[in-house]
PDB file of N, CA and C in Angstrom:
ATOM      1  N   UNK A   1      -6.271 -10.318   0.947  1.00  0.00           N
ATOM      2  CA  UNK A   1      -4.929 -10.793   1.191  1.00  0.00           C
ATOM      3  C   UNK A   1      -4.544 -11.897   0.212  1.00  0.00           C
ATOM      4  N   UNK A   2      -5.519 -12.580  -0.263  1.00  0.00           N
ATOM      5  CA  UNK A   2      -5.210 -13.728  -1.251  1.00  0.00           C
ATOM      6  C   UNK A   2      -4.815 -13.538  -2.324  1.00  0.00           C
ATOM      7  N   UNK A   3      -5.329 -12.387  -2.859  1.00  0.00           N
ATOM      8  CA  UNK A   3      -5.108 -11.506  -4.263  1.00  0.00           C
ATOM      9  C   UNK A   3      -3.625 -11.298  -3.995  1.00  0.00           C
ATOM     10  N   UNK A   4      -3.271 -10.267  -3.181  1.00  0.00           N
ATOM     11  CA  UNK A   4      -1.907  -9.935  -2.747  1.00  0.00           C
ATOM     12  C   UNK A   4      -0.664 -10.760  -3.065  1.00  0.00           C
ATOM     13  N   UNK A   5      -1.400 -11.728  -2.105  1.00  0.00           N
ATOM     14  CA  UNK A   5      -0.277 -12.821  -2.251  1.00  0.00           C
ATOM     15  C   UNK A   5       0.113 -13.742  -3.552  1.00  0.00           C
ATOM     16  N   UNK A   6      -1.334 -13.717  -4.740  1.00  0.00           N
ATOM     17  CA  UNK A   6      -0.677 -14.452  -5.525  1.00  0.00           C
ATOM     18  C   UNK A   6      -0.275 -13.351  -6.348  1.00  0.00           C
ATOM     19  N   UNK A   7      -0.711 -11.752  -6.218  1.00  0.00           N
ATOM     20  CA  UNK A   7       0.581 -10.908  -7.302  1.00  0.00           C
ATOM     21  C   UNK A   7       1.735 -11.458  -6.651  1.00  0.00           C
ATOM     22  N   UNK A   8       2.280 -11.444  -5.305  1.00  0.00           N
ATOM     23  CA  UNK A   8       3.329 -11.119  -4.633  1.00  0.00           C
ATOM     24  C   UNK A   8       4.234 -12.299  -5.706  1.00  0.00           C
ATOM     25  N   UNK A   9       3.606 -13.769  -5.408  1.00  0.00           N
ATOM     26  CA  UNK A   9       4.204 -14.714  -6.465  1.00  0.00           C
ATOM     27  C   UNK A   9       4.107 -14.201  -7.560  1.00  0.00           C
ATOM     28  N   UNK A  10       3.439 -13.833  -8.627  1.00  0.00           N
ATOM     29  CA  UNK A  10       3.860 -13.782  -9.677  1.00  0.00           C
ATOM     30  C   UNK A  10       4.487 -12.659 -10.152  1.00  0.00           C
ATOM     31  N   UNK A  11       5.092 -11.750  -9.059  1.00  0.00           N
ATOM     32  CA  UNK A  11       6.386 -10.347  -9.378  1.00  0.00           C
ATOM     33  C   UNK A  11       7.714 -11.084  -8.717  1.00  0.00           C
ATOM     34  N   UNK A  12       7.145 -11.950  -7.936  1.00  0.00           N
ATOM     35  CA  UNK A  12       8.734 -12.252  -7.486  1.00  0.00           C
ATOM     36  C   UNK A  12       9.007 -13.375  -8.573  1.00  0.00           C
ATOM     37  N   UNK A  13       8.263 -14.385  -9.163  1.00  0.00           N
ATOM     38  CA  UNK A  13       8.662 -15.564 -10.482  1.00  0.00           C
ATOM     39  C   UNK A  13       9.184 -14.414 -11.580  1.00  0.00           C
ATOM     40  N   UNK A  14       8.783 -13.452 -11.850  1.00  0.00           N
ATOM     41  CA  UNK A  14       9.081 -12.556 -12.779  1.00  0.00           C
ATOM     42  C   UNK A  14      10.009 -11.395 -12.607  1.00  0.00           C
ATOM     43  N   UNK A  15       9.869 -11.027 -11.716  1.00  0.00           N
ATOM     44  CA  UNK A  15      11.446 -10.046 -10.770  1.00  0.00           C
ATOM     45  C   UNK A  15      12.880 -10.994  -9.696  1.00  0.00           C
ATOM     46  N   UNK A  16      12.175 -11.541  -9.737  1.00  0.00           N
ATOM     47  CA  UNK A  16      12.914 -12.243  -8.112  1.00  0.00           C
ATOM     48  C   UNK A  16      12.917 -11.925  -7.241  1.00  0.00           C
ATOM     49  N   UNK A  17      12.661 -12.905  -5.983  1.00  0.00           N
ATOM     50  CA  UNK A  17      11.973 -12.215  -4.708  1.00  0.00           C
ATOM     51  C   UNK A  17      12.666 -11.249  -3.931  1.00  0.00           C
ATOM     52  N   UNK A  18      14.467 -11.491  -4.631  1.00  0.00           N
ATOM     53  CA  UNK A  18      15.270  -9.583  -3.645  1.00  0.00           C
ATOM     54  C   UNK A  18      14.789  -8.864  -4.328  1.00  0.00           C
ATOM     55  N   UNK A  19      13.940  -8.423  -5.468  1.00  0.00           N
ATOM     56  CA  UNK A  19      13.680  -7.240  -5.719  1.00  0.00           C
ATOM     57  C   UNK A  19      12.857  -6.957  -5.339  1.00  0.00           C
ATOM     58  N   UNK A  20      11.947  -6.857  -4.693  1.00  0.00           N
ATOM     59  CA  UNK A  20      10.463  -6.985  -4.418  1.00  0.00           C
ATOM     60  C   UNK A  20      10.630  -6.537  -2.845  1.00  0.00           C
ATOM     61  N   UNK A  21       9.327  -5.440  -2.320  1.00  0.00           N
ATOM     62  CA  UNK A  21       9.385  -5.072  -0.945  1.00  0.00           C
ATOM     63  C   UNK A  21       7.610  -5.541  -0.861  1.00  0.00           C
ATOM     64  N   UNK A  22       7.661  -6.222   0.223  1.00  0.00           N
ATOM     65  CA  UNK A  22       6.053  -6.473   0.319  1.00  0.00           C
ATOM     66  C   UNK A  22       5.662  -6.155   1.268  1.00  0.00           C
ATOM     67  N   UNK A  23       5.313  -5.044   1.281  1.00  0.00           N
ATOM     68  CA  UNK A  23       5.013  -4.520   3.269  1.00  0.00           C
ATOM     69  C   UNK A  23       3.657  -5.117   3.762  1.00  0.00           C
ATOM     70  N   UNK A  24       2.874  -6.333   2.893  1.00  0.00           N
ATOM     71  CA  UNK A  24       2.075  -7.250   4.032  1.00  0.00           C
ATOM     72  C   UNK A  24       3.014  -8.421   4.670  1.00  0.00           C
ATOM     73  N   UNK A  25       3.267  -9.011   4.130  1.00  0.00           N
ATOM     74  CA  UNK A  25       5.057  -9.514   4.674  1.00  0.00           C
ATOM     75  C   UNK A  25       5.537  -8.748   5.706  1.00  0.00           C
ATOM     76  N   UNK A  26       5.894  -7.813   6.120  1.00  0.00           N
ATOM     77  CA  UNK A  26       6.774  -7.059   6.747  1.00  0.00           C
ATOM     78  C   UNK A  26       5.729  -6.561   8.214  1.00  0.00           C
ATOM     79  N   UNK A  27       4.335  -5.992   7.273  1.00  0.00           N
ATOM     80  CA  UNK A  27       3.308  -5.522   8.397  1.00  0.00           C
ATOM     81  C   UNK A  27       3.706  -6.495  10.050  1.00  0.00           C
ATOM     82  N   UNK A  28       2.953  -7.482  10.021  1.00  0.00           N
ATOM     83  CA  UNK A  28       3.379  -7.926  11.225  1.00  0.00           C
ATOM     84  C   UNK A  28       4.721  -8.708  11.495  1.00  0.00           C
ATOM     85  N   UNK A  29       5.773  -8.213  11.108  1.00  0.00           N
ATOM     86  CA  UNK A  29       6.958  -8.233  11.588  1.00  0.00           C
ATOM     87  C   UNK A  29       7.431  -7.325  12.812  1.00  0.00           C
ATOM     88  N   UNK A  30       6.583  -6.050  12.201  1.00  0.00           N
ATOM     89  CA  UNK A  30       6.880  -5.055  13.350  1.00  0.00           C
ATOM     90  C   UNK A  30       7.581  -3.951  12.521  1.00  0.00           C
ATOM     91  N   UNK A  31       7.585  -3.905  11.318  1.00  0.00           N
ATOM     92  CA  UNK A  31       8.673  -2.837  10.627  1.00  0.00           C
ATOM     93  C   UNK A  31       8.125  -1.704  11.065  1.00  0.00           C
ATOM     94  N   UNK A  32       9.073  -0.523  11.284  1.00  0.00           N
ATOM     95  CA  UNK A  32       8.326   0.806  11.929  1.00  0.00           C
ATOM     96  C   UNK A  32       8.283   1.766  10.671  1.00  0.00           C
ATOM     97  N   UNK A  33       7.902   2.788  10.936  1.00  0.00           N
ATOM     98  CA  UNK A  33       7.413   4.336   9.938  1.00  0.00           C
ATOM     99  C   UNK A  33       8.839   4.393   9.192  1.00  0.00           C
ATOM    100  N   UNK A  34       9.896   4.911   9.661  1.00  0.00           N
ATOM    101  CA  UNK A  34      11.233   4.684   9.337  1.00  0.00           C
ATOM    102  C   UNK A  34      11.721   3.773   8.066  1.00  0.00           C
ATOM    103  N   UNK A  35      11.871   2.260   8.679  1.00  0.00           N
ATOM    104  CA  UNK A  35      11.455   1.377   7.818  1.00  0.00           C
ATOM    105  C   UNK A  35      11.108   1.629   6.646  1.00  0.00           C
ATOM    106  N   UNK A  36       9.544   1.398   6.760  1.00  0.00           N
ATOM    107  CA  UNK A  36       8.999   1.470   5.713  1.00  0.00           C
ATOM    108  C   UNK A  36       9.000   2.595   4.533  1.00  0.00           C
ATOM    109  N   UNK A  37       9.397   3.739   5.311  1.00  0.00           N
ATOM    110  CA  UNK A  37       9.469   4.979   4.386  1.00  0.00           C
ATOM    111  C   UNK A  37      11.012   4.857   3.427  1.00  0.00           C
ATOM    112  N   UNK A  38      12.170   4.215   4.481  1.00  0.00           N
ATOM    113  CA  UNK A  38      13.127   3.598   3.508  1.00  0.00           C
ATOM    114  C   UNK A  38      12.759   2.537   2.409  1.00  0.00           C
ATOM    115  N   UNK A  39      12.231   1.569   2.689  1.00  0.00           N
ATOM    116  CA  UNK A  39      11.813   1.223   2.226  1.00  0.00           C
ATOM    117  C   UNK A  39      11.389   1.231   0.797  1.00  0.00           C
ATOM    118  N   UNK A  40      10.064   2.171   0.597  1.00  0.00           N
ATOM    119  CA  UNK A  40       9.314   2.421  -0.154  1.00  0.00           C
ATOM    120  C   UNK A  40      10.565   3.669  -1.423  1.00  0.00           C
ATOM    121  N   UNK A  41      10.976   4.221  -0.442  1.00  0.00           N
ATOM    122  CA  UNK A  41      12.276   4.945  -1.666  1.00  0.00           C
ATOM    123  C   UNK A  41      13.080   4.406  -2.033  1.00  0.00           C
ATOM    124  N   UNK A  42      13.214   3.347  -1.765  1.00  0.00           N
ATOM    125  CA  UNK A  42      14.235   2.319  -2.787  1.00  0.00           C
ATOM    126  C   UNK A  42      13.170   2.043  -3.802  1.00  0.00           C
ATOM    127  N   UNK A  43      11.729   1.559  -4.024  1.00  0.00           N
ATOM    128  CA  UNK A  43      10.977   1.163  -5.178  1.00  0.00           C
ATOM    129  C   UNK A  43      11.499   2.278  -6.472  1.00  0.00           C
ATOM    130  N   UNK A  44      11.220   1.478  -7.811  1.00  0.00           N
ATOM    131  CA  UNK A  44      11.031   2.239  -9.004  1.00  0.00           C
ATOM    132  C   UNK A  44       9.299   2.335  -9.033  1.00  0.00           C
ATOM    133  N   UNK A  45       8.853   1.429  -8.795  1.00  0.00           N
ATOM    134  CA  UNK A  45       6.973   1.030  -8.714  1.00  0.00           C
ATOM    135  C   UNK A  45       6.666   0.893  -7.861  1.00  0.00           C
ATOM    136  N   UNK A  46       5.469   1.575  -7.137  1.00  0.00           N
ATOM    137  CA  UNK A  46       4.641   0.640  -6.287  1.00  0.00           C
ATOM    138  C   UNK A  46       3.725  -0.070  -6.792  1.00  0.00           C
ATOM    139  N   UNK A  47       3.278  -0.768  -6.283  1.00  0.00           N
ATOM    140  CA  UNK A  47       1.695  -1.430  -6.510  1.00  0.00           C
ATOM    141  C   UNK A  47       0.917  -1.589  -5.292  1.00  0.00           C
ATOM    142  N   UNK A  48      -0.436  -1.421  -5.979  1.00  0.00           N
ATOM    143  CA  UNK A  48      -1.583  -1.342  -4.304  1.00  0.00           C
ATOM    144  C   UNK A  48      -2.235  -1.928  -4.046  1.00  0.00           C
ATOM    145  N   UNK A  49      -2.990  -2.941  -3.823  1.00  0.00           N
ATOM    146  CA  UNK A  49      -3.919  -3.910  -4.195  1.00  0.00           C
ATOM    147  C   UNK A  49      -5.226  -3.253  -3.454  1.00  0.00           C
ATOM    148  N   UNK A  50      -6.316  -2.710  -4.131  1.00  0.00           N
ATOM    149  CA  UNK A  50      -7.587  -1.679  -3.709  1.00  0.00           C
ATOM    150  C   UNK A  50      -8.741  -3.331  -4.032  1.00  0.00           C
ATOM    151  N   UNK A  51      -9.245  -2.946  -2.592  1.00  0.00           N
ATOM    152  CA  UNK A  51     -10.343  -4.117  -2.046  1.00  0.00           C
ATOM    153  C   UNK A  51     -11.734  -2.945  -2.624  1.00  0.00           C
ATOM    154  N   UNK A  52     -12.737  -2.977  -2.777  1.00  0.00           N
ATOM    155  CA  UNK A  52     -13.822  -2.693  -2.741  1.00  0.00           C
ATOM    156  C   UNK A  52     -13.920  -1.151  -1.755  1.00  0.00           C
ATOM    157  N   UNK A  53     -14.080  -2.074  -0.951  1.00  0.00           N
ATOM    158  CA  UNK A  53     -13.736  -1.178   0.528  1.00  0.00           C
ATOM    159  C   UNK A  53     -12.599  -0.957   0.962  1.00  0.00           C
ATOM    160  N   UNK A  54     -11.907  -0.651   0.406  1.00  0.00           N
ATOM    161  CA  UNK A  54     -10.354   0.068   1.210  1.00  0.00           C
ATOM    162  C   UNK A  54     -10.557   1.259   1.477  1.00  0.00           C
ATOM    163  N   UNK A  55     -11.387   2.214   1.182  1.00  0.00           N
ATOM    164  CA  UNK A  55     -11.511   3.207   1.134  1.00  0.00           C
ATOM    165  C   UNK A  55     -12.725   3.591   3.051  1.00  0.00           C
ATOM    166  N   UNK A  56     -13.490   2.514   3.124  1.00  0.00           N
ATOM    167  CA  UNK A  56     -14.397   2.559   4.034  1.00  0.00           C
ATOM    168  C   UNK A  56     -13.768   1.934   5.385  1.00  0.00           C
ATOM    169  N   UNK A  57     -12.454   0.748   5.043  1.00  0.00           N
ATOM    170  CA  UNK A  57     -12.141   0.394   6.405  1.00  0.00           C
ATOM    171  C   UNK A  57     -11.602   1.480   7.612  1.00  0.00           C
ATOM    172  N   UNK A  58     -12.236   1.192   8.666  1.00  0.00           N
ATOM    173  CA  UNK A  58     -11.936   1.831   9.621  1.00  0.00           C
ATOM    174  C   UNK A  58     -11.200   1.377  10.954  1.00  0.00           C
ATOM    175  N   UNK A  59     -10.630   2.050  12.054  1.00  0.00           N
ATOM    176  CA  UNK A  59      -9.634   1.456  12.692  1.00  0.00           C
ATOM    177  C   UNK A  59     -10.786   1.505  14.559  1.00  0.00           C
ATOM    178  N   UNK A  60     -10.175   1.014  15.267  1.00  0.00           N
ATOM    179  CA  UNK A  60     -11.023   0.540  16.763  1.00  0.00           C
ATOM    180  C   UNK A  60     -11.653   1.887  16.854  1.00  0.00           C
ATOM    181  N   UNK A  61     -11.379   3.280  16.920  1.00  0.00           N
ATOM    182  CA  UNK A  61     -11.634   4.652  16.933  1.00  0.00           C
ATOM    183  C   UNK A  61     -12.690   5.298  15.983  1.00  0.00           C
ATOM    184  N   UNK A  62     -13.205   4.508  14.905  1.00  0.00           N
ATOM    185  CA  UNK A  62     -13.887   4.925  14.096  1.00  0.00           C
ATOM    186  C   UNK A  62     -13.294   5.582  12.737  1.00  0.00           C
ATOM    187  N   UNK A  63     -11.876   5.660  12.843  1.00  0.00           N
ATOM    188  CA  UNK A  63     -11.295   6.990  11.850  1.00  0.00           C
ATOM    189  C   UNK A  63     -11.106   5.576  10.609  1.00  0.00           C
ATOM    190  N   UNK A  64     -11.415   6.562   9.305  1.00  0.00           N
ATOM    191  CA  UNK A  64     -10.678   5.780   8.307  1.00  0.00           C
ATOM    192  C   UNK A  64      -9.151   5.379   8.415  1.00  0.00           C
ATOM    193  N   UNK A  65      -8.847   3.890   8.182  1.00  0.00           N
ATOM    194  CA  UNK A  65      -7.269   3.842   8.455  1.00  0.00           C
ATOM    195  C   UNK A  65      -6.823   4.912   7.264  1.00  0.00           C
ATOM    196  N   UNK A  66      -6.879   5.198   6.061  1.00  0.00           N
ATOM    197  CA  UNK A  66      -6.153   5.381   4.802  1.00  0.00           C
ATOM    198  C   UNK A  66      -5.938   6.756   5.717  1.00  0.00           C
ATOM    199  N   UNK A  67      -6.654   7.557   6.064  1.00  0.00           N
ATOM    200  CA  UNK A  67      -6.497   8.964   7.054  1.00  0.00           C
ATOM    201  C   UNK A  67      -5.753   8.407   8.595  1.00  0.00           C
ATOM    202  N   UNK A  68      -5.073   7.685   8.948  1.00  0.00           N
ATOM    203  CA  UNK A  68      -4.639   7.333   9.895  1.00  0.00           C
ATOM    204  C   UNK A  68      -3.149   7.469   9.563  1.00  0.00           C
ATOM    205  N   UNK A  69      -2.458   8.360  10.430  1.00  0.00           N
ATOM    206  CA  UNK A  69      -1.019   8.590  10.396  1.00  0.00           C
ATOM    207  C   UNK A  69       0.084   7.240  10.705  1.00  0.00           C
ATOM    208  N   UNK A  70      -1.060   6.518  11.077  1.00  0.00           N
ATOM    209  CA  UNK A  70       0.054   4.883  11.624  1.00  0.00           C
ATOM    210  C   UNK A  70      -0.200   4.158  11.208  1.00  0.00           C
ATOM    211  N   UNK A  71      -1.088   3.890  10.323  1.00  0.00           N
ATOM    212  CA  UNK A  71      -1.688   3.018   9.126  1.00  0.00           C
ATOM    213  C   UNK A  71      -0.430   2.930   8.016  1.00  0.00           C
ATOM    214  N   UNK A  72       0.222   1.560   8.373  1.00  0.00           N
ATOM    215  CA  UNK A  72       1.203   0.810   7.169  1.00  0.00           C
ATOM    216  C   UNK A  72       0.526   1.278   5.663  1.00  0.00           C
ATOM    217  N   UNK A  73      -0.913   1.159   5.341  1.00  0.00           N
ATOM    218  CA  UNK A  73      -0.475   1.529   4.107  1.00  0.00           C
ATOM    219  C   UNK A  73      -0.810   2.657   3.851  1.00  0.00           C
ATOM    220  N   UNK A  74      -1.610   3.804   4.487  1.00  0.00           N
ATOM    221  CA  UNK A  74      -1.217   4.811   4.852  1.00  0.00           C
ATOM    222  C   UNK A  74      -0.085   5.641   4.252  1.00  0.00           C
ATOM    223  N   UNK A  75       0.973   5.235   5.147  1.00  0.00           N
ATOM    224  CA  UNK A  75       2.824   5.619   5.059  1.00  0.00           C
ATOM    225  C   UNK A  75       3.195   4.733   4.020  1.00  0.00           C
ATOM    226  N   UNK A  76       2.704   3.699   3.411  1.00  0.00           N
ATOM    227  CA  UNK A  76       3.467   3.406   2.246  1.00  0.00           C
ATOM    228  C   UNK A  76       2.801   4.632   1.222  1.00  0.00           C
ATOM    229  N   UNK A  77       1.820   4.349   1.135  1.00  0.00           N
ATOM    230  CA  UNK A  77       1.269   4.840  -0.011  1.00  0.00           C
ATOM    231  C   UNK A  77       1.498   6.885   0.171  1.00  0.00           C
ATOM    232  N   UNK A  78       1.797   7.222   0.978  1.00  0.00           N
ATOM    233  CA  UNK A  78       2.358   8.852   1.214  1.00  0.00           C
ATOM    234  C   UNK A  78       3.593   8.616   0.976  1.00  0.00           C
ATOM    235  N   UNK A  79       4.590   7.468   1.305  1.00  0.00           N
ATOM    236  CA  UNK A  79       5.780   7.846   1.214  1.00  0.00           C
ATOM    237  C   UNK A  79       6.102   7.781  -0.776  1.00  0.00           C
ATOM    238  N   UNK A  80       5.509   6.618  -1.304  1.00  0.00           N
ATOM    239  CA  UNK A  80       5.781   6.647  -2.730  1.00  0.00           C
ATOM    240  C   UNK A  80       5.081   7.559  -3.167  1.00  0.00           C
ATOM    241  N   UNK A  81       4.304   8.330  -3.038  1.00  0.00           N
ATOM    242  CA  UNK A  81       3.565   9.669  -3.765  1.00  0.00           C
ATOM    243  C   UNK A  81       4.505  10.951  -3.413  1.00  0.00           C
ATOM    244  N   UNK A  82       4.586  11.031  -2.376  1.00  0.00           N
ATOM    245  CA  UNK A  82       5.719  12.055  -1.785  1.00  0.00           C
ATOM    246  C   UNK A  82       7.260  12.189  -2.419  1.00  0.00           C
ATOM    247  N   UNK A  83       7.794  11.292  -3.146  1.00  0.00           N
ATOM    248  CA  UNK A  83       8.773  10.649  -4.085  1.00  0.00           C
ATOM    249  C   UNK A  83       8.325  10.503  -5.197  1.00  0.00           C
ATOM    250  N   UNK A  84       7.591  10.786  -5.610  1.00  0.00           N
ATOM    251  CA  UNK A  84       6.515  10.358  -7.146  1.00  0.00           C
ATOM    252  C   UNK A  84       7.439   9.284  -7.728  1.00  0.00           C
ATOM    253  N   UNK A  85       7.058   8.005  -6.959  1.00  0.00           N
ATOM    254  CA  UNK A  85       7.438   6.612  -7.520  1.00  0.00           C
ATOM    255  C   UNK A  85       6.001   6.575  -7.923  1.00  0.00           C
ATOM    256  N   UNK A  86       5.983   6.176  -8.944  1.00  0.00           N
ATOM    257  CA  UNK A  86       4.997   5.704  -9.560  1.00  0.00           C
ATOM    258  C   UNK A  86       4.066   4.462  -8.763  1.00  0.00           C
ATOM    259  N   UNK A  87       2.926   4.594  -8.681  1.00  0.00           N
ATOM    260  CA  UNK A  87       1.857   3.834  -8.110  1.00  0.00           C
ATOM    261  C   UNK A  87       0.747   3.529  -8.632  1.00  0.00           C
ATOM    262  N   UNK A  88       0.824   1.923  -8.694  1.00  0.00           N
ATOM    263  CA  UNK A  88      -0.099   1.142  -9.511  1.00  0.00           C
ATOM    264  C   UNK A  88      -1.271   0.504  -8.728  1.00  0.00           C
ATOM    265  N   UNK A  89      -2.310   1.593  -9.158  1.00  0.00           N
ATOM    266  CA  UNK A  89      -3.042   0.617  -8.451  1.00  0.00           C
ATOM    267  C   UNK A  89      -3.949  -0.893  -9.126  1.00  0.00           C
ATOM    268  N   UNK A  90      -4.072  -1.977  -8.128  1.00  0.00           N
ATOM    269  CA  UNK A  90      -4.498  -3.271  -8.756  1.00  0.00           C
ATOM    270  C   UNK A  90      -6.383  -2.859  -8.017  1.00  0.00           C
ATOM    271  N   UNK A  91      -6.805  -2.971  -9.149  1.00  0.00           N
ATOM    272  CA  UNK A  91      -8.522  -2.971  -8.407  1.00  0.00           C
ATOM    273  C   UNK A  91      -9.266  -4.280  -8.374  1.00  0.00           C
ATOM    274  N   UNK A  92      -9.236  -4.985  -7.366  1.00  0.00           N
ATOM    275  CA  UNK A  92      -9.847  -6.592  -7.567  1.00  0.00           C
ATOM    276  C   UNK A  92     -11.082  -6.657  -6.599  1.00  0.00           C
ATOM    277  N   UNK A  93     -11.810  -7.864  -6.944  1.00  0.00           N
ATOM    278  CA  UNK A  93     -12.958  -7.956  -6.157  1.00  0.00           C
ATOM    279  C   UNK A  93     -14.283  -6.816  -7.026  1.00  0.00           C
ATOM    280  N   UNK A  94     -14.502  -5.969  -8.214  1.00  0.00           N
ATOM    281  CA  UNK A  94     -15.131  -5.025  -8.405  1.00  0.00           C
ATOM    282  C   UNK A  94     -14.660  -3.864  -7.788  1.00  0.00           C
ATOM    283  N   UNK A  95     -13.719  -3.819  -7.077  1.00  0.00           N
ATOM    284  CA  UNK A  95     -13.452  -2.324  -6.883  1.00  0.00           C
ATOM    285  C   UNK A  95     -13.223  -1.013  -8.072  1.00  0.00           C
ATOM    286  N   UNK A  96     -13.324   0.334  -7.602  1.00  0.00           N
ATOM    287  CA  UNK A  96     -13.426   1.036  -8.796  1.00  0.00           C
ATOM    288  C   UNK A  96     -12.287   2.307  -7.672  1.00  0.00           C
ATOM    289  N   UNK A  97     -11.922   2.956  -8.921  1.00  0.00           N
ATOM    290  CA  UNK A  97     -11.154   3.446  -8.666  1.00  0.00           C
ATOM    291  C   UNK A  97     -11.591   5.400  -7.964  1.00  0.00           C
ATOM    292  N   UNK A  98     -11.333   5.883  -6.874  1.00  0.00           N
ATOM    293  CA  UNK A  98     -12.169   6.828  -6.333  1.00  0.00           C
ATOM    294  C   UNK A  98     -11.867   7.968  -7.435  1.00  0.00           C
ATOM    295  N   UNK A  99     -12.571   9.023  -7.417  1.00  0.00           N
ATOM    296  CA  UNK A  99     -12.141  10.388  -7.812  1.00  0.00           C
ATOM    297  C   UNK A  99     -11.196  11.099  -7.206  1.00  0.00           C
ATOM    298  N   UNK A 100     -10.767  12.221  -8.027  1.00  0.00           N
ATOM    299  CA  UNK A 100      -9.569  12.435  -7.333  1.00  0.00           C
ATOM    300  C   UNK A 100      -9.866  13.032  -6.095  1.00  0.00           C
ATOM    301  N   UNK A 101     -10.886  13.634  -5.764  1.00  0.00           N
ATOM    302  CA  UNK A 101     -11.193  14.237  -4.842  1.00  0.00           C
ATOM    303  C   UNK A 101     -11.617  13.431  -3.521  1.00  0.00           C
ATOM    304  N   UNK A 102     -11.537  12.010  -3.602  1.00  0.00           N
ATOM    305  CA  UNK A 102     -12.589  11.028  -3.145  1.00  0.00           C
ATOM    306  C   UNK A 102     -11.889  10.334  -1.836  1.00  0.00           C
ATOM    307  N   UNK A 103     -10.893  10.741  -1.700  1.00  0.00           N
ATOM    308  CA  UNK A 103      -9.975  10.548  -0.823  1.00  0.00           C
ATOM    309  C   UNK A 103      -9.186  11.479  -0.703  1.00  0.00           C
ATOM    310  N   UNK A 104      -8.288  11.370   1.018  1.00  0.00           N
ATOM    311  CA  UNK A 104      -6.870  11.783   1.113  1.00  0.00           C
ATOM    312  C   UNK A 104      -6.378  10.598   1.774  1.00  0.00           C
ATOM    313  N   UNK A 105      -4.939  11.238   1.781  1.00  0.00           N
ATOM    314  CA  UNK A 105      -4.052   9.930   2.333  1.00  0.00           C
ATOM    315  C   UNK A 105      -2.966  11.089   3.277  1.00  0.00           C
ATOM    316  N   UNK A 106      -3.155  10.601   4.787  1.00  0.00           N
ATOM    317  CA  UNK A 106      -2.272  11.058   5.325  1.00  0.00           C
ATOM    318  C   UNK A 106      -0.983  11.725   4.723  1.00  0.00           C
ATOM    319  N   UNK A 107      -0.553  13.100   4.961  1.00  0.00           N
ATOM    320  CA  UNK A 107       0.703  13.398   5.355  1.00  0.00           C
ATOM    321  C   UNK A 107       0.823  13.657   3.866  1.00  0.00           C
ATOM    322  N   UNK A 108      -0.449  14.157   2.890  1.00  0.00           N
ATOM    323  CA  UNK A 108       0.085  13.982   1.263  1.00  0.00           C
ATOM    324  C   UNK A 108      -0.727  15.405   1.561  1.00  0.00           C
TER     325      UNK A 108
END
């Protein structure tokens, strides 16, 4: 989340912060599927910020969130692929980037 937040500053010093949608910002606001899928089709870019383990976190149920239909980034990240907005991913911490095969993402 720390990473996040200082891209988040340095796209909004360099975009300004109305241009910019930050759905960790928004996450616990309560924004719903709806939302966010508007949302995400207004972007020209996304960006993703990939932890190490983003790929391994899992939700109270055992299921990977990224395979979780109610998983915020989940539905971000299906709704800008589904729109082929372009998606950037940021790999921090040593993370590496999966194969293509190495994942799915809900609803894609």
């Amino acid at each position: 989340m720390e990473m996040a937040g200082r891209l988040r500053d340095r796209l909004a010093h360099a975009f300004g912060r109305e241009h910019l949608f930050i759905g960790v910002d928004l996450i616990s606001g309560g924004v719903f599927k709806v939302e966010q899928n508007d949302q995400v089709a207004a972007c020209q870019a996304f960006v993703t910020v990939i932890s190490p383990n983003w790929l391994e976190l899992n939700d109270e149920s055992g299921q990977r969130l990224i395979n979780n239909p109610k998983d915020s980034v989940a539905i971000e990240i299906s709704a800008a692929l589904s729109r082929n907005i372009r998606v950037i991913p940021v790999l921090v911490d040593g993370a590496r980037m999966p194969t293509e095969g190495g994942f799915a993402v809900s609803g894609i």
